[in-house]
N, C-alpha and C. Protein backbone atom coordinates (compact mmCIF):
# COMPACT_ATOMS: atom_id res chain seq x y z
N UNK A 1 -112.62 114.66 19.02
CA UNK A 1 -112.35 113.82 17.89
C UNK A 1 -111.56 114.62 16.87
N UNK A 2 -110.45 114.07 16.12
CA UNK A 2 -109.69 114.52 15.06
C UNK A 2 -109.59 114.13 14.03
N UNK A 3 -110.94 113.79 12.99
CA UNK A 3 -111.03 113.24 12.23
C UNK A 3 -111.28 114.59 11.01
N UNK A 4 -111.33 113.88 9.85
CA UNK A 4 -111.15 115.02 8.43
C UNK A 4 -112.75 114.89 8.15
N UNK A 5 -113.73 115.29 8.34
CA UNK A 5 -114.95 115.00 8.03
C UNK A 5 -115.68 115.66 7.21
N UNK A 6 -114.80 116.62 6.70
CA UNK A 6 -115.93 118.02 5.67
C UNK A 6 -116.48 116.78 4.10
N UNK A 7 -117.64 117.15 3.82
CA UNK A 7 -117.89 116.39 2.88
C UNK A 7 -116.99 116.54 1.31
N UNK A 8 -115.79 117.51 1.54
CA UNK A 8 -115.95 117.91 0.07
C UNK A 8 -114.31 117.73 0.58
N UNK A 9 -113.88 116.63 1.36
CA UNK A 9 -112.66 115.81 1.32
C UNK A 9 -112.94 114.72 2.40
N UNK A 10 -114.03 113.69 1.20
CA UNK A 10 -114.23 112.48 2.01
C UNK A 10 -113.28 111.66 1.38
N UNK A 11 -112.87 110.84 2.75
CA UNK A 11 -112.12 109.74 2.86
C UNK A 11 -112.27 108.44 3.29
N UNK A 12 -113.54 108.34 3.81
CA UNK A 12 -114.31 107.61 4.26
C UNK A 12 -114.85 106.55 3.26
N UNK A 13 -114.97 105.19 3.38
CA UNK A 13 -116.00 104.04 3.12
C UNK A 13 -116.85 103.89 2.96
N UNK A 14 -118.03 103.52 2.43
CA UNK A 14 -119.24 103.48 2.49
C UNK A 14 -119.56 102.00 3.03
N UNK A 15 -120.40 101.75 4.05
CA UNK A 15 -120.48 100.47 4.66
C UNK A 15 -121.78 100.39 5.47
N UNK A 16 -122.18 99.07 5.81
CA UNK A 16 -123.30 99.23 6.45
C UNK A 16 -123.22 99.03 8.02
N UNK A 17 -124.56 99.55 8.77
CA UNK A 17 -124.16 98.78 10.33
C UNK A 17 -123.43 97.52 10.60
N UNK A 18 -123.96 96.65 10.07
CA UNK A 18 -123.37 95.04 10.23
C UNK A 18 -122.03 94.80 10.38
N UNK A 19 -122.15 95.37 8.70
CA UNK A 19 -120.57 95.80 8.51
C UNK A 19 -119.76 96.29 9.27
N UNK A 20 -120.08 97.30 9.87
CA UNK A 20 -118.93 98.31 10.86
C UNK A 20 -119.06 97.88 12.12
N UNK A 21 -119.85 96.93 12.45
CA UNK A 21 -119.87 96.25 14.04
C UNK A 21 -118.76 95.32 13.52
N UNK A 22 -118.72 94.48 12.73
CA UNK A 22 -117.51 93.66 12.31
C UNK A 22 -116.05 94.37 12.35
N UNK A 23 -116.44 95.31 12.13
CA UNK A 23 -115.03 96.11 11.65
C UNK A 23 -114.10 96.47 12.90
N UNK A 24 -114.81 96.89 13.79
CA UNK A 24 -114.59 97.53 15.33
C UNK A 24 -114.43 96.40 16.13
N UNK A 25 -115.60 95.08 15.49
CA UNK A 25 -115.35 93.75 16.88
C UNK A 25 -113.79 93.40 17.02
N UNK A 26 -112.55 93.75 15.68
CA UNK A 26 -111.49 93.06 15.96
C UNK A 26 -110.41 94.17 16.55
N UNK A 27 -109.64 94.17 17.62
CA UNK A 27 -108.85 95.02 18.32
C UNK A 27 -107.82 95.61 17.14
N UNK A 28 -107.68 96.64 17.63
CA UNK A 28 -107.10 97.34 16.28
C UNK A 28 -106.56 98.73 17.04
N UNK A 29 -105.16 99.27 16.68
CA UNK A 29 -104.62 100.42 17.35
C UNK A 29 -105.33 101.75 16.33
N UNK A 30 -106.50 101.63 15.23
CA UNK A 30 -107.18 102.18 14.58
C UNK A 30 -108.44 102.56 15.24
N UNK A 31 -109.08 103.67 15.36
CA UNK A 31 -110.65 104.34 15.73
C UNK A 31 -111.55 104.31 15.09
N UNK A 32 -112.73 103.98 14.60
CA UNK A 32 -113.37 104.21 13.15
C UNK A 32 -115.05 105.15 13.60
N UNK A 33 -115.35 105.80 13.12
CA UNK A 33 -116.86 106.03 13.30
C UNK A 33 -117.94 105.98 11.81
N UNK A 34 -118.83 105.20 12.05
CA UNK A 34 -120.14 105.37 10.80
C UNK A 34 -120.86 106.66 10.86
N UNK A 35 -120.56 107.48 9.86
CA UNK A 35 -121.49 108.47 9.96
C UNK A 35 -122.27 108.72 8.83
N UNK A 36 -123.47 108.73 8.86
CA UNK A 36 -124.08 108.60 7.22
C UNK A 36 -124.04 107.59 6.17
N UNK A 37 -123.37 106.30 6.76
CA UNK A 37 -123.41 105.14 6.03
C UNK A 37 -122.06 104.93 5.59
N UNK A 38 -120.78 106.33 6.04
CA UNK A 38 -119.69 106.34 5.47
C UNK A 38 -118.73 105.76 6.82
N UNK A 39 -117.89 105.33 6.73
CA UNK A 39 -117.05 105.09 7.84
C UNK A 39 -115.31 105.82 7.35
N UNK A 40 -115.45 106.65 8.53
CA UNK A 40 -114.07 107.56 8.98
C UNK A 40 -113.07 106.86 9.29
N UNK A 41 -112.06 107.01 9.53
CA UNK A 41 -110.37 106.52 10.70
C UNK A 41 -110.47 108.13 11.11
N UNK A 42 -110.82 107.73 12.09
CA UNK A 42 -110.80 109.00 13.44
C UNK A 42 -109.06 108.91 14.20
N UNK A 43 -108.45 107.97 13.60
CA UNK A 43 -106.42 108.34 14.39
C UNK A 43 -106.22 109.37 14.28
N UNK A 44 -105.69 110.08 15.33
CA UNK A 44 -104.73 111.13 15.02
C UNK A 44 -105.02 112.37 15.54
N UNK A 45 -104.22 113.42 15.43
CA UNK A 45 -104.98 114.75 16.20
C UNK A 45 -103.62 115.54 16.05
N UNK A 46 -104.32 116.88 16.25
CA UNK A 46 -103.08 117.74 15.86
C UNK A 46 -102.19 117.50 17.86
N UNK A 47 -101.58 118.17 17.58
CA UNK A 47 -100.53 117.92 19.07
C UNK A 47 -101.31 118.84 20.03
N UNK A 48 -101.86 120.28 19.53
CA UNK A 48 -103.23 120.68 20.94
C UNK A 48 -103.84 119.84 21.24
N UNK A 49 -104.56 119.33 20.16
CA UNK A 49 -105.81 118.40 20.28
C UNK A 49 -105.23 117.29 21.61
N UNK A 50 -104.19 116.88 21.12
CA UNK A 50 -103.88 115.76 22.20
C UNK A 50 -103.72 116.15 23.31
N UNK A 51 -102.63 117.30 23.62
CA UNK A 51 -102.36 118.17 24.93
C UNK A 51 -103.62 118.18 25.76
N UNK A 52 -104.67 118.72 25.29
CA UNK A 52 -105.85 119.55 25.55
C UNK A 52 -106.75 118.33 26.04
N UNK A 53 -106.87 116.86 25.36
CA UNK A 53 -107.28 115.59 25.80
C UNK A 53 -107.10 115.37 27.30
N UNK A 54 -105.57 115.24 27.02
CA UNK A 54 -104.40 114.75 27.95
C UNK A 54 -104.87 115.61 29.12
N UNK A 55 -104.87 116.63 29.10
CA UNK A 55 -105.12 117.71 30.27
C UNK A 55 -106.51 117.07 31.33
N UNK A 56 -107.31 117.29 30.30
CA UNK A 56 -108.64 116.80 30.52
C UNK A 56 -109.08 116.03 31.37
N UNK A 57 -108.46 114.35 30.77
CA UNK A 57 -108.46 113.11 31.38
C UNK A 57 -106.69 113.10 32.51
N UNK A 58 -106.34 113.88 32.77
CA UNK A 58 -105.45 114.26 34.23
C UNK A 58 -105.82 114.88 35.05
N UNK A 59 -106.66 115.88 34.60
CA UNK A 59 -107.54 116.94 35.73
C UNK A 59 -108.98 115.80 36.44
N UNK A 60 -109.49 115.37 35.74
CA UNK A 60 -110.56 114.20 36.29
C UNK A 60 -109.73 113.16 36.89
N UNK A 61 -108.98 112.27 36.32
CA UNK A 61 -108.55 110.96 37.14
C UNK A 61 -107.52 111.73 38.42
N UNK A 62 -107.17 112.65 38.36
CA UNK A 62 -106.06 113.16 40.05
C UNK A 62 -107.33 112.92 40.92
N UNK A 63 -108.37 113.85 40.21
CA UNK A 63 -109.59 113.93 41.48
C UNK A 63 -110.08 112.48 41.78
N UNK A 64 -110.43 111.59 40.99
CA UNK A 64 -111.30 110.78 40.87
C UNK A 64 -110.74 109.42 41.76
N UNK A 65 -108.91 109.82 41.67
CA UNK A 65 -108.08 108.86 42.10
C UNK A 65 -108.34 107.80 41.66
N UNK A 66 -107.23 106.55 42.68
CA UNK A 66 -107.07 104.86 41.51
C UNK A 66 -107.93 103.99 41.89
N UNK A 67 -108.84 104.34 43.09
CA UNK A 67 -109.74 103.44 43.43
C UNK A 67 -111.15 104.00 43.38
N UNK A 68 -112.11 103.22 43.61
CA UNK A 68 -113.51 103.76 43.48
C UNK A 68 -114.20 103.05 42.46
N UNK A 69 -115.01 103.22 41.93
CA UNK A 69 -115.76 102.44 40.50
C UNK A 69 -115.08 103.64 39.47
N UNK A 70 -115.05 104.56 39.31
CA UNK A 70 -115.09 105.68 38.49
C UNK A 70 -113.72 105.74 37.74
N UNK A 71 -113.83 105.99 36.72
CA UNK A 71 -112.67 105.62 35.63
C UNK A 71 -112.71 106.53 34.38
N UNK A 72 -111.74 106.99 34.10
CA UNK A 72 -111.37 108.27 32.87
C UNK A 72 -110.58 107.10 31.56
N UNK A 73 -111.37 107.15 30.49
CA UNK A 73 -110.82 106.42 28.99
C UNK A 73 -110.79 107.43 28.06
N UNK A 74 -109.78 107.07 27.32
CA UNK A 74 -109.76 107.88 26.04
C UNK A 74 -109.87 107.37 24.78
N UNK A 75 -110.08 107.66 23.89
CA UNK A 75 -110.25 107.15 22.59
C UNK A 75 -110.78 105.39 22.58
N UNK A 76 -112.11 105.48 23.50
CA UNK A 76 -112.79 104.48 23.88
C UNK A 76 -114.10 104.37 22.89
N UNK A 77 -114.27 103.57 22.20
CA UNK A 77 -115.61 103.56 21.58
C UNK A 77 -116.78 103.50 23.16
N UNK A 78 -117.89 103.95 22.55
CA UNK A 78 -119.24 104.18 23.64
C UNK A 78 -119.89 103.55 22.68
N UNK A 79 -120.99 102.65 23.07
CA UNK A 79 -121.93 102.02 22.87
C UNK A 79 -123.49 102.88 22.86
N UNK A 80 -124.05 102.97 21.89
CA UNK A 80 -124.86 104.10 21.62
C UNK A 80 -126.23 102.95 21.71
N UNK A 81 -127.59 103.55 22.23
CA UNK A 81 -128.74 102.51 22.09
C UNK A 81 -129.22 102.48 20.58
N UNK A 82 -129.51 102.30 20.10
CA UNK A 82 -129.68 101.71 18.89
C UNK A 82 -128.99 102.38 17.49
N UNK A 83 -127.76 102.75 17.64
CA UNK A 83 -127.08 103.49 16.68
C UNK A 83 -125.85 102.63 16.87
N UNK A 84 -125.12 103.15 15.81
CA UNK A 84 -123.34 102.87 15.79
C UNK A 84 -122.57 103.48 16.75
N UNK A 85 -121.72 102.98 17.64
CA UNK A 85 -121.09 103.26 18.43
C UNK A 85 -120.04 104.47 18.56
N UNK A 86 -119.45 105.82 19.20
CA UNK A 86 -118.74 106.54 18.67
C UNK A 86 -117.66 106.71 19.68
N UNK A 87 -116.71 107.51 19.66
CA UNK A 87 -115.72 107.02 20.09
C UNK A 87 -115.10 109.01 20.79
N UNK A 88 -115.46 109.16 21.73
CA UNK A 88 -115.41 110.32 22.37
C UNK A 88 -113.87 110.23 22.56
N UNK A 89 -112.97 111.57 22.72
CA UNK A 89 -111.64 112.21 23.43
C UNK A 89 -111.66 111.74 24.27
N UNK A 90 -112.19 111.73 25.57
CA UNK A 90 -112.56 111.34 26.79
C UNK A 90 -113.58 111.21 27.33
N UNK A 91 -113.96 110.03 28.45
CA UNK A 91 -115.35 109.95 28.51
C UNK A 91 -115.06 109.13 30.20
N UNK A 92 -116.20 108.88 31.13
CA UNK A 92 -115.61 109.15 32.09
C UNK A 92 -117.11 108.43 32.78
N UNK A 93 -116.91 106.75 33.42
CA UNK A 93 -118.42 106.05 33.78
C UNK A 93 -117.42 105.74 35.03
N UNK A 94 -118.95 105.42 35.78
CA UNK A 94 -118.88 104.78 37.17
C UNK A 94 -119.12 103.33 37.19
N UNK A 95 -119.62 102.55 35.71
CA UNK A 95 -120.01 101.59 35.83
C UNK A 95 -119.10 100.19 36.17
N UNK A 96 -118.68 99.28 36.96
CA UNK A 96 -117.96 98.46 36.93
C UNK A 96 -117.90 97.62 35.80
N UNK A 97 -118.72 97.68 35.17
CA UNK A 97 -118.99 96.56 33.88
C UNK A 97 -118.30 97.46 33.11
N UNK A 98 -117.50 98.98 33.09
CA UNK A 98 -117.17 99.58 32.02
C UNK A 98 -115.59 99.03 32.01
N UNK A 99 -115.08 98.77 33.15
CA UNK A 99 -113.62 98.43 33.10
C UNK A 99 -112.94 97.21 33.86
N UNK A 100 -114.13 96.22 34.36
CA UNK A 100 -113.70 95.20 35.22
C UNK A 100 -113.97 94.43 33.98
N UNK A 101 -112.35 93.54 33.89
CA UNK A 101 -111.95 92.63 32.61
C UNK A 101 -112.98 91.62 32.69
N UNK A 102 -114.24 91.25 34.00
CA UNK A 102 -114.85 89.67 33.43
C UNK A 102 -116.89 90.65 33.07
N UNK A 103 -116.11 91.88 33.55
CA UNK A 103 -117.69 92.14 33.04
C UNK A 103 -118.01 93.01 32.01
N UNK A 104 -116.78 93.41 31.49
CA UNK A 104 -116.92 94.35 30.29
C UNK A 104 -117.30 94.22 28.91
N UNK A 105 -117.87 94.81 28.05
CA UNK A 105 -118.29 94.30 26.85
C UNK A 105 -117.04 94.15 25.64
N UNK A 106 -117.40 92.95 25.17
CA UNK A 106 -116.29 92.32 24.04
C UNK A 106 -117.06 92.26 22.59
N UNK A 107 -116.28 93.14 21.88
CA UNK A 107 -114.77 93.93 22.20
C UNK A 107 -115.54 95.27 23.18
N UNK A 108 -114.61 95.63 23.97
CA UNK A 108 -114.73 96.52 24.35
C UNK A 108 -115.13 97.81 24.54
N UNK A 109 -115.94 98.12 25.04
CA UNK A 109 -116.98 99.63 24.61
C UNK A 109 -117.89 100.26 26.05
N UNK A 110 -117.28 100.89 26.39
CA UNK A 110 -118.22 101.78 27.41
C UNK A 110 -119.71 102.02 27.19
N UNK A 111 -120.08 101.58 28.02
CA UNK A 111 -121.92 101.05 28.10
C UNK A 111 -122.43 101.93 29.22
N UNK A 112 -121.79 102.82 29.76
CA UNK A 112 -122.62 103.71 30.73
C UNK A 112 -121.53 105.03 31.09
N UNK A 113 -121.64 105.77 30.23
CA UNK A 113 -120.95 107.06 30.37
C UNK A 113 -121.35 108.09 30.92
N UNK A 114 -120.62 108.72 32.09
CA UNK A 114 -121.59 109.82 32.67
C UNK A 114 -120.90 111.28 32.01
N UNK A 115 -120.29 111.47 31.90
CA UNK A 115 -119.21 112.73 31.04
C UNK A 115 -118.28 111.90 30.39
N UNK A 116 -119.36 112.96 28.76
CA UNK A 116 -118.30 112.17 27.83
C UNK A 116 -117.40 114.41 27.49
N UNK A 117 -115.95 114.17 27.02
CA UNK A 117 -115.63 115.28 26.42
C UNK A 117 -115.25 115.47 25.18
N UNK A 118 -115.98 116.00 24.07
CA UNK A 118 -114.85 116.25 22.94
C UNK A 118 -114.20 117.47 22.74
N UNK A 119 -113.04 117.35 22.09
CA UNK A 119 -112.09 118.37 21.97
C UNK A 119 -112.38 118.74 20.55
N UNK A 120 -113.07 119.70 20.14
CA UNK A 120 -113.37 120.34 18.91
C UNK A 120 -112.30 120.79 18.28
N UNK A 121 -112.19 120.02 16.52
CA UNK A 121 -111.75 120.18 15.25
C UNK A 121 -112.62 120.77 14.39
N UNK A 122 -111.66 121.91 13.91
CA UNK A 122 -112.20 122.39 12.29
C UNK A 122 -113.03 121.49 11.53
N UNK A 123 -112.80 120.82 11.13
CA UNK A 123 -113.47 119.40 10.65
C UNK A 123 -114.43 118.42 10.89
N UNK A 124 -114.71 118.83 12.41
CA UNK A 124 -115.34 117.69 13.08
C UNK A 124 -116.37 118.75 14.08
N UNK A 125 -116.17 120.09 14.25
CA UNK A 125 -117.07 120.31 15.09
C UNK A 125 -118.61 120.09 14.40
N UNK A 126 -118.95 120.43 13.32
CA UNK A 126 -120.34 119.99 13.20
C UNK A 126 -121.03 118.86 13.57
N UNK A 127 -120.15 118.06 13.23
CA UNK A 127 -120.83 116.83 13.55
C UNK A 127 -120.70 116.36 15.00
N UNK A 128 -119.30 116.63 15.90
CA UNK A 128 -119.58 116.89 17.20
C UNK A 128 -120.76 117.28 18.13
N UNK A 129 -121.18 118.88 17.44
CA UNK A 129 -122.26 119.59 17.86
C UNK A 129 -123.71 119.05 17.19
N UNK A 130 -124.05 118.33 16.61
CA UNK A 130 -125.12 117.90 15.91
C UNK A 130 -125.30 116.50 16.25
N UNK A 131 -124.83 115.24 15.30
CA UNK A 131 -125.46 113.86 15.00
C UNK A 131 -124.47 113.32 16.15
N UNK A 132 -123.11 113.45 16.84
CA UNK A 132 -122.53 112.53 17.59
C UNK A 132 -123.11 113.37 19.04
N UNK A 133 -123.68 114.68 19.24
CA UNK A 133 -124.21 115.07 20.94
C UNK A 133 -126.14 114.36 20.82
N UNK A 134 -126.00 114.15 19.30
CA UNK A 134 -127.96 113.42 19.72
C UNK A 134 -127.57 111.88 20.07
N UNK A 135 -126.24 111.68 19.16
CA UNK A 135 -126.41 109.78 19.82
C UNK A 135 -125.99 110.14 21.13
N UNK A 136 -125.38 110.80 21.73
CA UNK A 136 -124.71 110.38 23.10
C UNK A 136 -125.97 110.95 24.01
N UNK A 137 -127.09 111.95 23.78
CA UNK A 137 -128.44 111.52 24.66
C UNK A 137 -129.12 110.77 24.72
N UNK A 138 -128.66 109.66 23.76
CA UNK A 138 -129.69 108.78 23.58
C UNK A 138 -128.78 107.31 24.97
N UNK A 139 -127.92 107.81 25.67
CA UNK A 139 -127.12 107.17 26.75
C UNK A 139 -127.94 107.56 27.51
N UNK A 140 -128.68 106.70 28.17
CA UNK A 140 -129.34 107.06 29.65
C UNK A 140 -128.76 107.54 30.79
N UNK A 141 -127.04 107.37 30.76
CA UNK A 141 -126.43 107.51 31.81
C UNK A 141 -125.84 108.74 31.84
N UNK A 142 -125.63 109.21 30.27
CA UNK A 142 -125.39 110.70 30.30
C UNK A 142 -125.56 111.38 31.28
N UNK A 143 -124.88 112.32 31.95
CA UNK A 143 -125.20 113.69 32.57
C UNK A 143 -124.51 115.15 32.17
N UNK A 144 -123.38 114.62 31.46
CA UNK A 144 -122.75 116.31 31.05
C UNK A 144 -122.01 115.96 29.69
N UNK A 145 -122.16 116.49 28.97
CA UNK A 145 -121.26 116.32 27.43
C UNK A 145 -120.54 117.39 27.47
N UNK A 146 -119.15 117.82 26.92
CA UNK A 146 -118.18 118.84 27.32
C UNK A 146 -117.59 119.26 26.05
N UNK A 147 -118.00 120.38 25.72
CA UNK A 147 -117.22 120.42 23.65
C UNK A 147 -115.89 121.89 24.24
N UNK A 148 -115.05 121.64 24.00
CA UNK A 148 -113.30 121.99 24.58
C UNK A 148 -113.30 122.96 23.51
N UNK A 149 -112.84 124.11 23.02
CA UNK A 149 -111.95 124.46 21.66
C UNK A 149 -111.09 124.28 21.75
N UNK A 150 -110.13 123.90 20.80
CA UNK A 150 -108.62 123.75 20.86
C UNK A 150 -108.03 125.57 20.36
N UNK A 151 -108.46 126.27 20.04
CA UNK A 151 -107.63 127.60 19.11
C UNK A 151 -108.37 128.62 20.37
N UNK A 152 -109.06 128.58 21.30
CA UNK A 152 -108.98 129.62 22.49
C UNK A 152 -109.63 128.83 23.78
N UNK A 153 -109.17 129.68 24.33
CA UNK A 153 -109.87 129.19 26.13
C UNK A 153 -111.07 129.25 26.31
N UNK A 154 -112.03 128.36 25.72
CA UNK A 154 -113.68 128.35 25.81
C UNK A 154 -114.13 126.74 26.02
N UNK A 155 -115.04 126.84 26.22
CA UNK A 155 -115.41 125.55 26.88
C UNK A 155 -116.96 125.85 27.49
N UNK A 156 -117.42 124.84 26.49
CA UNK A 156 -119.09 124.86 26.69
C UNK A 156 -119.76 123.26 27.15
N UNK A 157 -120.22 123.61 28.27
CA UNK A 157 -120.66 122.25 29.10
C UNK A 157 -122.40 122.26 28.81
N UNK A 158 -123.13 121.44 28.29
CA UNK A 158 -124.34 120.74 28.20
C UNK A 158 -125.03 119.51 29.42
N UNK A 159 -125.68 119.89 30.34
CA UNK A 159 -126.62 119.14 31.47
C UNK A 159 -127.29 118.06 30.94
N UNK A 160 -127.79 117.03 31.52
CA UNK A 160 -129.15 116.93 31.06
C UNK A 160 -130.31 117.25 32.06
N UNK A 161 -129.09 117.82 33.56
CA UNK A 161 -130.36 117.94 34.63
C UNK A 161 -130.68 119.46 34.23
N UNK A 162 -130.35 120.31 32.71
CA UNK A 162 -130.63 121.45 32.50
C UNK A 162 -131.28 121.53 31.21
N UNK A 163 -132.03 120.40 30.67
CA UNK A 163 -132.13 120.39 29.81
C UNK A 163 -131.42 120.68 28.99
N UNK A 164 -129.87 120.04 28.86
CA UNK A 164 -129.14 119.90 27.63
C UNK A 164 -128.67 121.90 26.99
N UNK A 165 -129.00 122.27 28.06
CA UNK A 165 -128.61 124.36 27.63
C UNK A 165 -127.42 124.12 28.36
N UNK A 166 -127.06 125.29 26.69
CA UNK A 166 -125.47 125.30 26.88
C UNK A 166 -124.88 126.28 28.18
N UNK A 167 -123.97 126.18 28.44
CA UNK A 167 -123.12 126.90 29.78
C UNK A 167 -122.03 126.82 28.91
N UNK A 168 -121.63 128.42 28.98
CA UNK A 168 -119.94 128.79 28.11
C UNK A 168 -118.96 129.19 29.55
N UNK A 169 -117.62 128.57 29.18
CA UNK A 169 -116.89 128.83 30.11
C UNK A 169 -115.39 129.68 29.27
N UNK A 170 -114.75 130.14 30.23
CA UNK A 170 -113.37 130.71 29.46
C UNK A 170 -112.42 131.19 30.49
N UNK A 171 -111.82 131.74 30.02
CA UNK A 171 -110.37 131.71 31.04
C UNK A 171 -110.24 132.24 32.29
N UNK A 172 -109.98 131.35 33.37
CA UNK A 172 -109.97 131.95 34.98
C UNK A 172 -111.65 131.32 35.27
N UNK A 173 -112.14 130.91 34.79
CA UNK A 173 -113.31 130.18 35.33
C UNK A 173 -113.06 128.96 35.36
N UNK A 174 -114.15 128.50 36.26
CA UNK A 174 -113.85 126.91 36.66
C UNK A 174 -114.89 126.00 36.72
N UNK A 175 -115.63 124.90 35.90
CA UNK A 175 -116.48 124.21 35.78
C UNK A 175 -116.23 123.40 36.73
N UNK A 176 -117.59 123.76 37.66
CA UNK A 176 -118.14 122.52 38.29
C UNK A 176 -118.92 121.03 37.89
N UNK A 177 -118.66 120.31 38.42
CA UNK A 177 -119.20 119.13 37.99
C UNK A 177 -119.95 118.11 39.44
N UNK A 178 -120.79 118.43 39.54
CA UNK A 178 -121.54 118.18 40.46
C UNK A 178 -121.98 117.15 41.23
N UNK A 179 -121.91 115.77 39.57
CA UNK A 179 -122.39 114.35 39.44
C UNK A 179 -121.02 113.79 40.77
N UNK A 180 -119.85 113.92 40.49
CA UNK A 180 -118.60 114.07 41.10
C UNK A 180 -118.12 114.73 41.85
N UNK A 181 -118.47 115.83 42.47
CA UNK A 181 -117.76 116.62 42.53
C UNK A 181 -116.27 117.04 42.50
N UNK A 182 -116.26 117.04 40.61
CA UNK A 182 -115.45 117.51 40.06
C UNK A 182 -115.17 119.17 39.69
N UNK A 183 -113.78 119.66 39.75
CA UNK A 183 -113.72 120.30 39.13
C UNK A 183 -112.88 120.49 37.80
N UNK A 184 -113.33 121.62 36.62
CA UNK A 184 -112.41 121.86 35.52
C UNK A 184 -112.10 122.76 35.42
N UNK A 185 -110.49 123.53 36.28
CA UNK A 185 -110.37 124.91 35.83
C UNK A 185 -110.11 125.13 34.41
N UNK A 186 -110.51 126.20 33.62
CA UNK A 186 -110.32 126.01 32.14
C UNK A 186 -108.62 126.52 32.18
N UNK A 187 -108.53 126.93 32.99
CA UNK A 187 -106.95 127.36 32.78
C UNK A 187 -105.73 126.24 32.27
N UNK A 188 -106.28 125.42 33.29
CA UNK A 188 -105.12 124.22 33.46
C UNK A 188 -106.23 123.09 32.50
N UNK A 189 -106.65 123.41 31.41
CA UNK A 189 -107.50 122.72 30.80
C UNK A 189 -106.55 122.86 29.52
N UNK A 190 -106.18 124.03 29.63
CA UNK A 190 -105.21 124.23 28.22
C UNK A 190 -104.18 124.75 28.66
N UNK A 191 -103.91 124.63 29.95
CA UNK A 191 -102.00 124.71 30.33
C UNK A 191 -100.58 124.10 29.38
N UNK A 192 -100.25 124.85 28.59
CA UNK A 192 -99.24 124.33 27.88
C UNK A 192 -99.91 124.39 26.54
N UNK A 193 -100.81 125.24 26.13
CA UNK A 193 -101.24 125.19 24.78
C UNK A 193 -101.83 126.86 24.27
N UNK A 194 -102.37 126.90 25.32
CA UNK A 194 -102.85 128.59 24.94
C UNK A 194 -103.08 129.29 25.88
């Protein structure tokens, strides 16, 4: 996520749930997240940030290929169980109801995510690492949450078949992904950036 989130340059709304389900129900080339009652515009990202996305969701969908149930989205709101919905870098379900046009949820929102990834901002890693990795356990379908740095070759993967302990990765190593058997070399994770 590339949003400006430090409290001491808010830009954000103050609004309620109701409110921000309204806000998101209408299609919009805009991202928004509620955090604390405030609502963000999450658009935008520095040009790593995007690279480093981009990489991400190319290294999963080559493997994952064009057929199968399994499907790589980006800047997709996720449907959280009883919270406000948030809107991961990339995120990555097997569910047919996540991308078949008569069974998907309207407006649109991924309802069963098995790897979600964010690409960590100055700005945004706290809340990455804190209030948006507790809503996304609260996804039953969860199995790996993925926090990227954009400023070096590190990369820390979270289980839940490990109880949620962190695993650090970095350059010339290669994350396995098991649910899939996927892999993420970190190399070509940030090929063309660092």
């Amino acid at each position: 996520m590339a949003a400006h989130l430090q409290r001491d340059d808010l830009h954000g709304i103050y609004m309620t749930e109701e409110a921000f389900e309204r806000l998101i129900s209408v299609e919009s080339p805009y991202r928004y997240e509620l955090i604390d009652g405030v609502v963000y515009n999450t658009t935008g990202s520095t040009p790593e940030h995007s690279i480093i996305a981009s990489d991400v969701e190319g290294l999963l969908r080559e493997q994952l290929g064009r057929s199968g149930p399994c499907r790589t989205h980006r800047d997709q709101y996720v449907a959280i169980p009883g919270k406000p919905p948030v809107v991961p870098d990339v995120v990555l379900t097997c569910d047919l109801a996540d991308w078949d046009k008569d069974k998907r949820l309207k407006p649109f929102m991924i309802q069963s995510p098995l790897i979600v990834v964010e690409v960590l901002s100055p700005s945004t890693e706290r809340y990455d690492r804190t209030e948006k990795f507790a809503r996304y356990m609260l996804c039953p379908t969860l199995e790996v949450y993925i926090l990227v740095s954009q400023d070096e070759q590190h990369i820390e993967v979270y289980r839940r078949s490990m109880g949620w302990k962190q695993e650090r990765f970095s350059a010339g190593q290669t994350i396995m992904l098991e649910q899939l058997d996927l892999e993420l070399p970190v190399g070509l994770v940030y090929e063309g950036v660092l």
